[in-house]
Protein backbone atom coordinates (compact mmCIF):
# COMPACT_ATOMS: atom_id res chain seq x y z
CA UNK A 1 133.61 116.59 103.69
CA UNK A 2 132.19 119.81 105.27
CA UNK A 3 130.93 119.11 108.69
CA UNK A 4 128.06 121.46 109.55
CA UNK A 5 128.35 121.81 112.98
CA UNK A 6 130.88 120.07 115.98
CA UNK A 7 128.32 117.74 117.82
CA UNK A 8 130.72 116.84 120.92
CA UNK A 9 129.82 119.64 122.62
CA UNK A 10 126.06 118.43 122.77
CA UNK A 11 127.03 114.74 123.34
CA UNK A 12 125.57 113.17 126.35
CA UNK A 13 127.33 110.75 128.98
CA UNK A 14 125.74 107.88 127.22
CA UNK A 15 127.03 109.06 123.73
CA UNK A 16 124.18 109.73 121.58
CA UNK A 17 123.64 113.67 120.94
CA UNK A 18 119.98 114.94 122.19
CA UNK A 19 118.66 116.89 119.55
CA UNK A 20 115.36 118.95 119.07
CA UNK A 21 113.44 119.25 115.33
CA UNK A 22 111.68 122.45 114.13
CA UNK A 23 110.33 121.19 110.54
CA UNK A 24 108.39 124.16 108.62
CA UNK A 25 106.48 122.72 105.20
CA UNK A 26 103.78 122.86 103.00
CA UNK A 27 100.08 120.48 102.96
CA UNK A 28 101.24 117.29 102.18
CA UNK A 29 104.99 117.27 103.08
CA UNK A 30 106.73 115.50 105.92
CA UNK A 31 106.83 116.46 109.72
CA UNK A 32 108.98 117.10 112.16
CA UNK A 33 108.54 113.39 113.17
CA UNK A 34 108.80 111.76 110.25
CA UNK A 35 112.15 113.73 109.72
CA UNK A 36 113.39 112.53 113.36
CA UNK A 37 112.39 108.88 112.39
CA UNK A 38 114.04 109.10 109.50
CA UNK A 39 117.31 110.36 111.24
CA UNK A 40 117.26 107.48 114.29
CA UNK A 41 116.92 104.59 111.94
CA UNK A 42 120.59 105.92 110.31
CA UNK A 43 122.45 106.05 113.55
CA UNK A 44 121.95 104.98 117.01
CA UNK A 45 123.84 108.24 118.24
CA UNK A 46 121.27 110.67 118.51
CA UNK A 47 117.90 110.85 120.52
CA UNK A 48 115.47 113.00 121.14
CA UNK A 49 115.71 115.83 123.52
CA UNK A 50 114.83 115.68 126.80
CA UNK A 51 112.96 118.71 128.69
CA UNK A 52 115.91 120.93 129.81
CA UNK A 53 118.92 119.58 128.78
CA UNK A 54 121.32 121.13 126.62
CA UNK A 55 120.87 119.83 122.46
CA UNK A 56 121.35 120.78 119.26
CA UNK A 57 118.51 122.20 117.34
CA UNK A 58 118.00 120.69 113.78
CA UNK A 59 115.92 123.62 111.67
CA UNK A 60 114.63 122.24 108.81
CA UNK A 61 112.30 124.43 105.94
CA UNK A 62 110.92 123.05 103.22
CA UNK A 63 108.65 124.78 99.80
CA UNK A 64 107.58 124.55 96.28
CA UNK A 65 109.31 126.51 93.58
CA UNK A 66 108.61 126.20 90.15
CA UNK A 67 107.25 122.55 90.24
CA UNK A 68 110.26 121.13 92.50
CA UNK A 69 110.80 121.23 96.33
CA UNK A 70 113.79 122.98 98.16
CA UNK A 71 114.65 122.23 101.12
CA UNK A 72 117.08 124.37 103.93
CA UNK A 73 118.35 122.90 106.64
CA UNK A 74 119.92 124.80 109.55
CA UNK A 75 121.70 123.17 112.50
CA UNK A 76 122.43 124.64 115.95
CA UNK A 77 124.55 123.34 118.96
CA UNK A 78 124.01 124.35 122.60
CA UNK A 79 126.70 127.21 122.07
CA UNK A 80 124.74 129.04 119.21
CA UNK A 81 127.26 127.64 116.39
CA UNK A 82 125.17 126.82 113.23
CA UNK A 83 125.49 126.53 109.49
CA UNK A 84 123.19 125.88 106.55
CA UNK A 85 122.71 123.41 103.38
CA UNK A 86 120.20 123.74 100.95
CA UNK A 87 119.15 120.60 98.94
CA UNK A 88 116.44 120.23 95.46
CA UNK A 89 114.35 117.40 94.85
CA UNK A 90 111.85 115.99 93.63
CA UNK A 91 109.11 115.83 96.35
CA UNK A 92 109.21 116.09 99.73
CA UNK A 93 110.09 112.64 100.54
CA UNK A 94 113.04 112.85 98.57
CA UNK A 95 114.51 116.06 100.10
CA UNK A 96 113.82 114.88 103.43
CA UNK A 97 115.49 112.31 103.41
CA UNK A 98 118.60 114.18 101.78
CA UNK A 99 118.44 116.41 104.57
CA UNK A 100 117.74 113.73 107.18
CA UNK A 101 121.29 111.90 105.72
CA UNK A 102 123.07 115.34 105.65
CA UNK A 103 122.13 115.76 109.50
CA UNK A 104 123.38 112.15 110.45
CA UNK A 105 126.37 112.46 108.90
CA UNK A 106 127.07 116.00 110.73
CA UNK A 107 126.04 114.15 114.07
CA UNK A 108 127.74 110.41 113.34
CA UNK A 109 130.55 110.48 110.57
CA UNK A 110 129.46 106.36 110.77
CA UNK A 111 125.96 107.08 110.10
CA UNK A 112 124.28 104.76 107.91
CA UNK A 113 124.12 106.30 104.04
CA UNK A 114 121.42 104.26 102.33
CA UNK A 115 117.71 105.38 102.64
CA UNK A 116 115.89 103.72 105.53
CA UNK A 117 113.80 100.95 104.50
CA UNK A 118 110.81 102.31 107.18
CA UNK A 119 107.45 104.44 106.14
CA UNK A 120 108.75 108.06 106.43
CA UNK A 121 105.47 109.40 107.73
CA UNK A 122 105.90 106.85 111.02
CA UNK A 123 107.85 107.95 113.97
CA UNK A 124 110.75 105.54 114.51
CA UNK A 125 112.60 104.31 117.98
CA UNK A 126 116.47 103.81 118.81
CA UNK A 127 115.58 99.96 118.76
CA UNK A 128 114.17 100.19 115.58
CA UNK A 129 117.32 101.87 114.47
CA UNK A 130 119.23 99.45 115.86
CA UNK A 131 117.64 96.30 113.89
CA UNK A 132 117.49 98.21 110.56
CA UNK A 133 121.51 98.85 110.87
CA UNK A 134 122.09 95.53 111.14
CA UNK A 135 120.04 94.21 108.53
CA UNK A 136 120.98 97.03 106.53
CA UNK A 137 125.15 96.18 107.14
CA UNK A 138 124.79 92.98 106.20
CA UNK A 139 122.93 93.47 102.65
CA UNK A 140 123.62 95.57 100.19
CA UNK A 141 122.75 98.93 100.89
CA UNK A 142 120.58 100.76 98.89
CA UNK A 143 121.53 103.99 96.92
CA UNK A 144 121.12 107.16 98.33
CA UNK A 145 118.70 109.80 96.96
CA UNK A 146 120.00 111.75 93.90
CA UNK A 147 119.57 115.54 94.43
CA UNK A 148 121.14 118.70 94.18
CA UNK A 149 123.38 119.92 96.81
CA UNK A 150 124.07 124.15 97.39
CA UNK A 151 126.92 124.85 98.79
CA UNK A 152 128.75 121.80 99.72
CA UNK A 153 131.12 119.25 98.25
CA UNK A 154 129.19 115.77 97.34
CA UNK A 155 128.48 114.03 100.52
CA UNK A 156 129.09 110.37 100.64
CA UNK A 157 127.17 109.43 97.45
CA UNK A 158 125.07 112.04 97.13
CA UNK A 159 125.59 113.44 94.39
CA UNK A 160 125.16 117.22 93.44
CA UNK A 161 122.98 116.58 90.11
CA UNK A 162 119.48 117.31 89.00
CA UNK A 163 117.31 114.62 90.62
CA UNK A 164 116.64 110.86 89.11
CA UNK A 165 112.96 111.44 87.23
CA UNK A 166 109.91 110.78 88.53
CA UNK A 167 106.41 112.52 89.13
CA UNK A 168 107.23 116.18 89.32
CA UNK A 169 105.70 118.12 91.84
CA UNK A 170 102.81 120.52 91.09
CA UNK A 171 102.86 124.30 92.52
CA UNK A 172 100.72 125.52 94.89
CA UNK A 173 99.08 128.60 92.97
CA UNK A 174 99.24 129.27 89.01
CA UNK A 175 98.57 132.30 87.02
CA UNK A 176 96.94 132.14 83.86
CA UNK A 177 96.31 134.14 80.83
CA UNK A 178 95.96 133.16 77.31
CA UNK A 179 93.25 133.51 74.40
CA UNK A 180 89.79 131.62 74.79
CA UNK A 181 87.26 130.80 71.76
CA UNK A 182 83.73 129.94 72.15
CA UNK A 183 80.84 130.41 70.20
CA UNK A 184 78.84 132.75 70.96
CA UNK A 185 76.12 132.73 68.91
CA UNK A 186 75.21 129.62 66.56
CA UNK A 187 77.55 129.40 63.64
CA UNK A 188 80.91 130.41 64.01
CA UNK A 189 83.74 129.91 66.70
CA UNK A 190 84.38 133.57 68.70
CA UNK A 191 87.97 134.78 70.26
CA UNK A 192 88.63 136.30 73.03
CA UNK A 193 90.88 136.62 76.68
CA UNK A 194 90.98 134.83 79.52
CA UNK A 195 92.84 134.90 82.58
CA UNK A 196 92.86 132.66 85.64
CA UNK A 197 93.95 131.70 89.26
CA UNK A 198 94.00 128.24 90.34
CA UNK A 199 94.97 126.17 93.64
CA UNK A 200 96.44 122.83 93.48
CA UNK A 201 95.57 120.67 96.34
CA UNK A 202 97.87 117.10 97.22
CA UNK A 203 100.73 118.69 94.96
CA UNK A 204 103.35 116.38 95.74
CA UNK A 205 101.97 113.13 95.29
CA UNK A 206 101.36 111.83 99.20
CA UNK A 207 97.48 111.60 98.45
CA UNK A 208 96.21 108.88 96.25
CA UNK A 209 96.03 109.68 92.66
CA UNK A 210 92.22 109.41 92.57
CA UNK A 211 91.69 112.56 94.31
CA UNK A 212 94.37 115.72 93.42
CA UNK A 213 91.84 118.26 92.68
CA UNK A 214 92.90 121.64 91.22
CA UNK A 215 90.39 124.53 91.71
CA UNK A 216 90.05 127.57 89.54
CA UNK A 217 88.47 130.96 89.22
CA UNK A 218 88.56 132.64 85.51
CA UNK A 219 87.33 135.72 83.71
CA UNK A 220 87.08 135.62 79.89
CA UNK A 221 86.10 138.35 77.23
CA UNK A 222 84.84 137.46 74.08
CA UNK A 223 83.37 139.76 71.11
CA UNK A 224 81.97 138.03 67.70
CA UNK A 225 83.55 141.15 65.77
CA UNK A 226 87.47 140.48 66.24
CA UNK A 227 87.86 138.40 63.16
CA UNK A 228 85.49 139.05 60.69
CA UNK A 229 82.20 141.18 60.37
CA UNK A 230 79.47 139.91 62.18
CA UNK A 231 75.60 139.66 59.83
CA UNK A 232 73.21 140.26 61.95
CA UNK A 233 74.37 141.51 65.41
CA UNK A 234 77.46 142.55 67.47
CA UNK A 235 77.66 140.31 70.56
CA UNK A 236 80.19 140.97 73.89
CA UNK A 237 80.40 138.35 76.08
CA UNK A 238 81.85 139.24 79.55
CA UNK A 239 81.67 136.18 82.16
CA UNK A 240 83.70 134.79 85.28
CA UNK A 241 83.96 131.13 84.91
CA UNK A 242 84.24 128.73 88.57
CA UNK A 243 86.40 125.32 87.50
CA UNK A 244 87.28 121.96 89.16
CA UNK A 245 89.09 119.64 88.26
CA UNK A 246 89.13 116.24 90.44
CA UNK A 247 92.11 114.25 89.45
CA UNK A 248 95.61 114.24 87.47
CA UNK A 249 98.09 112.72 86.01
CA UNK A 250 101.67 114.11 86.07
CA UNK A 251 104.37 113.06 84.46
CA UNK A 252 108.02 114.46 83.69
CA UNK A 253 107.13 117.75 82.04
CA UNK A 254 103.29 116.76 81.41
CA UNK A 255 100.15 117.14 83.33
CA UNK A 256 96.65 116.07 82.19
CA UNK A 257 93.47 117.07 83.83
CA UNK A 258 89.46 116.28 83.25
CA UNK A 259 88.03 119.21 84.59
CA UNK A 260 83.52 120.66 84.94
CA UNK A 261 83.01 124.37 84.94
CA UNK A 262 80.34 127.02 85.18
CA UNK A 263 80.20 130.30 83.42
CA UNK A 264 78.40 133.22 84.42
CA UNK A 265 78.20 136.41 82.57
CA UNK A 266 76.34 139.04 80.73
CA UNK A 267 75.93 138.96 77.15
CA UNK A 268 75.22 142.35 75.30
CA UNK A 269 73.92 142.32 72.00
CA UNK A 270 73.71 145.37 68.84
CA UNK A 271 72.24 145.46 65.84
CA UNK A 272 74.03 145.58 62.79
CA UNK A 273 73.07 146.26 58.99
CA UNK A 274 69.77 147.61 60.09
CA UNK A 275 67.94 150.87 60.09
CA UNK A 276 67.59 151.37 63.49
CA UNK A 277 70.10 150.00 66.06
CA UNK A 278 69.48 149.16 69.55
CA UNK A 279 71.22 147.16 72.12
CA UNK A 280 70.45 144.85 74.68
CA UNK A 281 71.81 143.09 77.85
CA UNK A 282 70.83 139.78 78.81
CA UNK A 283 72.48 137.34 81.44
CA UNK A 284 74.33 134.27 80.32
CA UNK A 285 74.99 130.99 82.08
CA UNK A 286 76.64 127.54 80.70
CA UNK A 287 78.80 125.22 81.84
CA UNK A 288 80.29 122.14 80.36
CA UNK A 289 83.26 119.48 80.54
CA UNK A 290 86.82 120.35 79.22
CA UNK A 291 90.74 118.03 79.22
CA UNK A 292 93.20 120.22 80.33
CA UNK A 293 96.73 119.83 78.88
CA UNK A 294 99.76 121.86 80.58
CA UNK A 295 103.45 121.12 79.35
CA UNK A 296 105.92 122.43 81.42
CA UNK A 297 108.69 125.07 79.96
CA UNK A 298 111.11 126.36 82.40
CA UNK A 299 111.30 128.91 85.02
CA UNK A 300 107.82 128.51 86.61
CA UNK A 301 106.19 128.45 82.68
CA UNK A 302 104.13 126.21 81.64
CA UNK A 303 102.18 125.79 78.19
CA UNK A 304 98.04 125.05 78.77
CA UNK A 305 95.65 123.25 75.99
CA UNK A 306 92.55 122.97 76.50
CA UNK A 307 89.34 121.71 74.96
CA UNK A 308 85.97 120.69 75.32
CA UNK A 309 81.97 121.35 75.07
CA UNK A 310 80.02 124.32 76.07
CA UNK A 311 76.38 123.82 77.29
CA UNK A 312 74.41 126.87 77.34
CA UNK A 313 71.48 126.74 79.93
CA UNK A 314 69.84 130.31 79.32
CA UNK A 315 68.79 130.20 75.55
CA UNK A 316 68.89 133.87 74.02
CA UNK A 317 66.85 134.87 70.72
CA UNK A 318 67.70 137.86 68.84
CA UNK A 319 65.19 139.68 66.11
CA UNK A 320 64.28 142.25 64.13
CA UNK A 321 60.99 144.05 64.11
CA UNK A 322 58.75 141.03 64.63
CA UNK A 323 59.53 138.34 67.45
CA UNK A 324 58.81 136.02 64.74
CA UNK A 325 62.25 137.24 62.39
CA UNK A 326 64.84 135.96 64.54
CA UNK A 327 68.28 137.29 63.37
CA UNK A 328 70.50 135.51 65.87
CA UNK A 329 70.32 133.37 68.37
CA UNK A 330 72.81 131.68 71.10
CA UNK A 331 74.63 128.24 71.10
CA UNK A 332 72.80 125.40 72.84
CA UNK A 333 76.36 123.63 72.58
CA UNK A 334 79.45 124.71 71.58
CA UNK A 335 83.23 124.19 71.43
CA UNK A 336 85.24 125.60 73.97
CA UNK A 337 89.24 125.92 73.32
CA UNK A 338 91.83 127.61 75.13
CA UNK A 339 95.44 127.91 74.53
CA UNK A 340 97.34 130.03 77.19
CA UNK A 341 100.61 130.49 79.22
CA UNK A 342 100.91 129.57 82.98
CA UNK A 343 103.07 130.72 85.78
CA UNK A 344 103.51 128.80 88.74
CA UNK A 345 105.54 129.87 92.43
């Protein structure tokens, strides 16, 4: 086994190692005392640093890329010697506690390997340490977290592999862009382009699953003329769409959303077939309720589906000569459908 750093040289007269933690991660994820707690319950050799005293510094970073969380974690003695694992998991908790075994191990070759039994987001004490050991030396210990290791040999069971499945974690910020039909005016299903930023809020599964909201802002282009020729007039639709969506479910490479939006554009219209043509401009506004679909491809891509009603709440009329010969006229509902590719950091 690679040992990361020699932790004699920090050990105290009483034989535990003082050591200090600087813990850098994203909303949601772990802190620097959760990652300490984590560490005392699997050996009774290290403590917390005091004010002044020489210790080893335990550096650990943790962020989202493309849907997983990596983890580094540095260590440092008193004499400025350090070195460096990486580790890939799941979620936070799962990488933490990697790198919370990796760091015990460093410090106490007899360090406990299973995962502690105790709430990682509570701060835990030597004693506390000291009764989980026990209980956990008599038992049968449980199995370390699967996850894979950069740069070092396996590490008393754990084992450099992709991690065991579970809910994958969602990015931070996505990237959009795909094509986007909606119909325009009553009778027929328009194309056109969208693209779109969103922000995922409780990403890694450490808020309840009632409330993981995902927020997006969109623009969209749509024209009535792509696919065939339009009748009666020539419509543009140019809008910026505002999105939430208030829950999820995630699962392996799937992700399901119910999401509410609003669109708010400006709809131009010309007239076609007829002797003299003129245009006009009008506002538009709708909104409506959509189910978002996104399966996950590789490399940050992910493949979105999405469907669901549009609800127009400016009616426009369109006609020719007399107000009374109508010609077109807007959707008061309509199906909205999207089918697009996602990028996610």
């Amino acid at each position: 086994m690679v040992t990361l750093v020699t932790a004699a040289a920090v050990r105290a007269d009483t034989g535990t190692t003082p050591v200090e933690v600087q813990f850098d991660g994203p909303e949601g994820c772990s802190g620097a005392n959760a990652f300490l707690g984590s560490l005392l319950l699997r050996t009774q050799r290290v403590r917390a640093a005091g004010a002044g005293e020489p210790h080893a510094t335990v550096q650990v970073r943790l962020k989202h890329v493309h849907g997983r969380v990596t983890g580094e974690l540095r260590l440092i003695d008193d004499r400025g010697g350090t070195d460096t694992r990486k580790v890939q998991g799941a979620n936070c908790d799962e990488v933490v506690q990697a790198l919370s075994l990796t760091t015990a191990l460093a410090l106490d070759p007899s360090a406990l390997l299973s995962a502690p039994p105790a709430d990682p987001s509570t701060t835990a004490t030597a004693s506390t340490a000291s009764t989980t050991g026990a209980a956990a030396t008599a038992g049968v210990p449980a199995q370390p977290p699967i996850v894979r290791m950069e740069g070092a040999q396996p590490v008393h069971g754990v084992v450099p592999t992709a991690a065991v499945p579970s809910a994958r974690s969602v990015p931070e910020f996505e990237w959009s862009a795909g094509l986007v039909g909606l119909a325009v005016l009553s009778g027929g299903l328009n194309p056109g382009l969208g693209l779109a930023a969103r922000k995922n809020f409780a990403r890694d599964g450490s808020h309840p699953t009632t409330f993981r909201p995902t927020v997006e802002l969109a623009a969209a282009y749509i024209r009535n003329d792509v696919v065939q020729s339009p009748q009666s007039a020539v419509v543009a639709l140019a809008a910026m769409g505002l999105t939430g969506c208030p829950m999820r479910a995630t699962a392996s490479l799937f992700r399901v959303q119910p999401c509410a939006f609003l669109l708010a554009g400006w709809l131009s219209a010309t007239g076609h077939q007829v002797a003299h043509v003129y245009t006009v401009d009008r506002a538009w506004l709708s909104t409506g309720l959509t189910a978002r679909a996104a399966v996950l491809i590789g490399r940050g891509f992910s493949l979105d589906l999405e469907g669901g009603i549009n609800l127009s709440l400016l009616r426009r009329r369109f006609f020719s000569t007399l107000p009374s010969n109508v010609v077109a006229d807007t959707s008061r509902a309509s199906p909205l459908v999207r089918v697009g590719l996602s990028y996610a950091r």
